[in-house]
Every structure is written in C-alpha cells, then in structure tokens.
C-alpha atoms as a PDB file:
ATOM      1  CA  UNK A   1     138.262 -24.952 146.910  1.00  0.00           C
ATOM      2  CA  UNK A   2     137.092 -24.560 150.437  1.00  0.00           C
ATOM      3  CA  UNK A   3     139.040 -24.212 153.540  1.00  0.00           C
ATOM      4  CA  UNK A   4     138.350 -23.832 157.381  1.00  0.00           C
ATOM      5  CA  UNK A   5     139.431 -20.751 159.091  1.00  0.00           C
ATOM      6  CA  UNK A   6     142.119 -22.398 160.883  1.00  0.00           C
ATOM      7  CA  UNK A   7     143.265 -24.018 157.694  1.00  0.00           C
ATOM      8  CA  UNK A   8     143.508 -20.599 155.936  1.00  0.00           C
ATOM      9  CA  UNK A   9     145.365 -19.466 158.291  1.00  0.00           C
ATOM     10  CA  UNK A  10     147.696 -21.927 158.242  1.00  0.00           C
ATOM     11  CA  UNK A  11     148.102 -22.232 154.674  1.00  0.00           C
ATOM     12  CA  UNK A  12     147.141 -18.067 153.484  1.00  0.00           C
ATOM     13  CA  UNK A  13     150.328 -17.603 150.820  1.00  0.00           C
ATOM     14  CA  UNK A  14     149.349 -20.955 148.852  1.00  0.00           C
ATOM     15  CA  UNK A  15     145.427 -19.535 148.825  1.00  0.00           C
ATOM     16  CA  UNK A  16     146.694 -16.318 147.664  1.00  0.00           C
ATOM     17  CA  UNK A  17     148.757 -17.891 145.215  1.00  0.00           C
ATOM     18  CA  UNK A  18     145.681 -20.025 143.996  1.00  0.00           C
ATOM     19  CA  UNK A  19     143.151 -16.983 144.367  1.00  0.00           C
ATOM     20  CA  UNK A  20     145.891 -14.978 141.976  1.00  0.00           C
ATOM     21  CA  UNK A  21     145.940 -18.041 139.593  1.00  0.00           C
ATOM     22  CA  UNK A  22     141.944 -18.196 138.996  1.00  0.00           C
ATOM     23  CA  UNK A  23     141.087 -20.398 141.358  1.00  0.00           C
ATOM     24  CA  UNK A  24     137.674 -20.158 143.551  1.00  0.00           C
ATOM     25  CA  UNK A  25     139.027 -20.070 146.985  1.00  0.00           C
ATOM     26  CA  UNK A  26     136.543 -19.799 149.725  1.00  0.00           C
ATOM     27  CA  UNK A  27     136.915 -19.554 153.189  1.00  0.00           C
ATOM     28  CA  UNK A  28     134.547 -20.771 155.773  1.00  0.00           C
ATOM     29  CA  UNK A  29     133.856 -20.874 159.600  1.00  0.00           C
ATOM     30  CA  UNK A  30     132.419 -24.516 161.284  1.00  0.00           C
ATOM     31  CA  UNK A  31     131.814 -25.419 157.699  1.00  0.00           C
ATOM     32  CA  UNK A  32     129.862 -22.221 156.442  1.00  0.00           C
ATOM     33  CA  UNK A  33     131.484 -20.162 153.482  1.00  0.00           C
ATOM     34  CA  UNK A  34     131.851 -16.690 154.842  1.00  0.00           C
ATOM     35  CA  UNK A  35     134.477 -15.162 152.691  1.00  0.00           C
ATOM     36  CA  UNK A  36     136.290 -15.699 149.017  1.00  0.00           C
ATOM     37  CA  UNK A  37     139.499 -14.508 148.287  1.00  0.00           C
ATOM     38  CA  UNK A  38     139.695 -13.056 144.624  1.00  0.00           C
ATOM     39  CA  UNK A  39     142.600 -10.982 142.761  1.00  0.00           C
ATOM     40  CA  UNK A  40     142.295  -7.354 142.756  1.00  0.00           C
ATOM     41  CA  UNK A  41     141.693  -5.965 139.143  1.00  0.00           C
ATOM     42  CA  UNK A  42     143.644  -3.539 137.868  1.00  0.00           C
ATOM     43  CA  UNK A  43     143.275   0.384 138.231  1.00  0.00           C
ATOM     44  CA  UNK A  44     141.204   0.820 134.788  1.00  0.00           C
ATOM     45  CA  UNK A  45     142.831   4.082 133.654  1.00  0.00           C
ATOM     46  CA  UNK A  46     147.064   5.443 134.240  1.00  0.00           C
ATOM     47  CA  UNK A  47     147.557   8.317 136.508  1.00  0.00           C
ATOM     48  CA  UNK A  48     148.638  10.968 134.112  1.00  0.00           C
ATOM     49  CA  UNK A  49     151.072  13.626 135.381  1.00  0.00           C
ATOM     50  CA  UNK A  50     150.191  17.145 134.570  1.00  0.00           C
ATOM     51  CA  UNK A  51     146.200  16.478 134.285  1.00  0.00           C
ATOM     52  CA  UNK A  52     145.845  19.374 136.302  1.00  0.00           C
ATOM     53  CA  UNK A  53     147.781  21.894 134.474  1.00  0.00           C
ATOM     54  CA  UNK A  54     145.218  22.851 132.399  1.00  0.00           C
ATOM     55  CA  UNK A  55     142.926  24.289 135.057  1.00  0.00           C
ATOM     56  CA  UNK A  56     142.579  28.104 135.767  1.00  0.00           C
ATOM     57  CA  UNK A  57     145.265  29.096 138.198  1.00  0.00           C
ATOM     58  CA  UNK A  58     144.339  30.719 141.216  1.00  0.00           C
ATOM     59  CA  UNK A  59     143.760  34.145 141.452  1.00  0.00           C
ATOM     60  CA  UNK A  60     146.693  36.270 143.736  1.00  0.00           C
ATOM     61  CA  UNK A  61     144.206  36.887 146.010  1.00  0.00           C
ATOM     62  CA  UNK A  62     142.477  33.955 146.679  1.00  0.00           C
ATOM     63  CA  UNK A  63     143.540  33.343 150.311  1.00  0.00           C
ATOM     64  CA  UNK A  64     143.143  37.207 151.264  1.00  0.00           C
ATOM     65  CA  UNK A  65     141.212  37.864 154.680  1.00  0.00           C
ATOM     66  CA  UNK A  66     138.274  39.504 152.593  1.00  0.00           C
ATOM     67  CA  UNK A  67     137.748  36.573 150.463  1.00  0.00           C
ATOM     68  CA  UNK A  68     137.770  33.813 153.426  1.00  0.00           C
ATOM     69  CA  UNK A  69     135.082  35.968 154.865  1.00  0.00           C
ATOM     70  CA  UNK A  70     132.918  36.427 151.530  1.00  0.00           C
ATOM     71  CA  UNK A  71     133.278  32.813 151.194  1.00  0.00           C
ATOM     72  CA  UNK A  72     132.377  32.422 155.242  1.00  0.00           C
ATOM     73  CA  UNK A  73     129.583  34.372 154.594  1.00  0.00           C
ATOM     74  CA  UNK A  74     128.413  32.286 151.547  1.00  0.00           C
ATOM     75  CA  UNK A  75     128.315  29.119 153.609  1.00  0.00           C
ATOM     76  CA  UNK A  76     126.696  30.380 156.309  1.00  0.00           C
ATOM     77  CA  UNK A  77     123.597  31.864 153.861  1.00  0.00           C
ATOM     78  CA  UNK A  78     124.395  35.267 153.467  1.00  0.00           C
ATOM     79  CA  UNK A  79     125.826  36.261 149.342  1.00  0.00           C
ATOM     80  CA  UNK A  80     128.829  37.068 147.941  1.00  0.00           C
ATOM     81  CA  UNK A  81     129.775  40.909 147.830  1.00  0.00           C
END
C-alpha cells in the first residue's frame, strides 16, 4: 500500500500497525515512493549478564601516573619501558 506524505501523517499508527502485520507500506512525496516502513527484527543474540567476568582483571596499577605516561608515550611513537 502506498500513501502520500500528508496521508501518512495523518493516518501513521494504522501504517505502523499494517507495517508490524506484514504489510508493504510505502510512503511517497507528489506521488514518488521515497520511504517504506518495515518492522524492526529482533536483536539476534540475548545480552548475557556476566560475559565479562571471565576477562583478566586489571592489574592494581593500571591507572598509576607511570603507566598513563608509558602508554602516552606508546601513542605518540616512542616504546614501552
């Protein structure tokens, strides 16, 4: 189904409603189709908690003023210590 901008606008919950149903809904300005309204898939994979806690934990002194400057350093071209 095709609407006009101003028709669209007037009528966006029913084309959401048909967009979520399967329906083509397309959306056009003076008569050309410039946008379709589809349903957003879903995520593909579930967050799940406590991915993280596997990783290495931080060292105690990873936020010491010697290691912001090695790592300074390292950006800017010079090596690690």
């Amino acid at each position: 189904m095709q609407f006009n901008m101003l028709e669209a606008k007037n009528q966006l919950s029913k084309l959401v409603q048909a967009a979520l149903a399967g329906e083509d809904v397309v959306i056009a300005n003076k008569g050309v189709p410039v946008v379709r309204l589809v349903k957003v898939g879903a995520q593909d994979s579930a967050r799940k908690p406590g991915a993280w806690s596997a990783l290495p934990k931080a060292q105690d002194d990873w936020d010491t003023p010697v290691t912001n400057a090695a790592i300074a350093d390292a950006l800017a071209g010079s090596e690690l210590p």
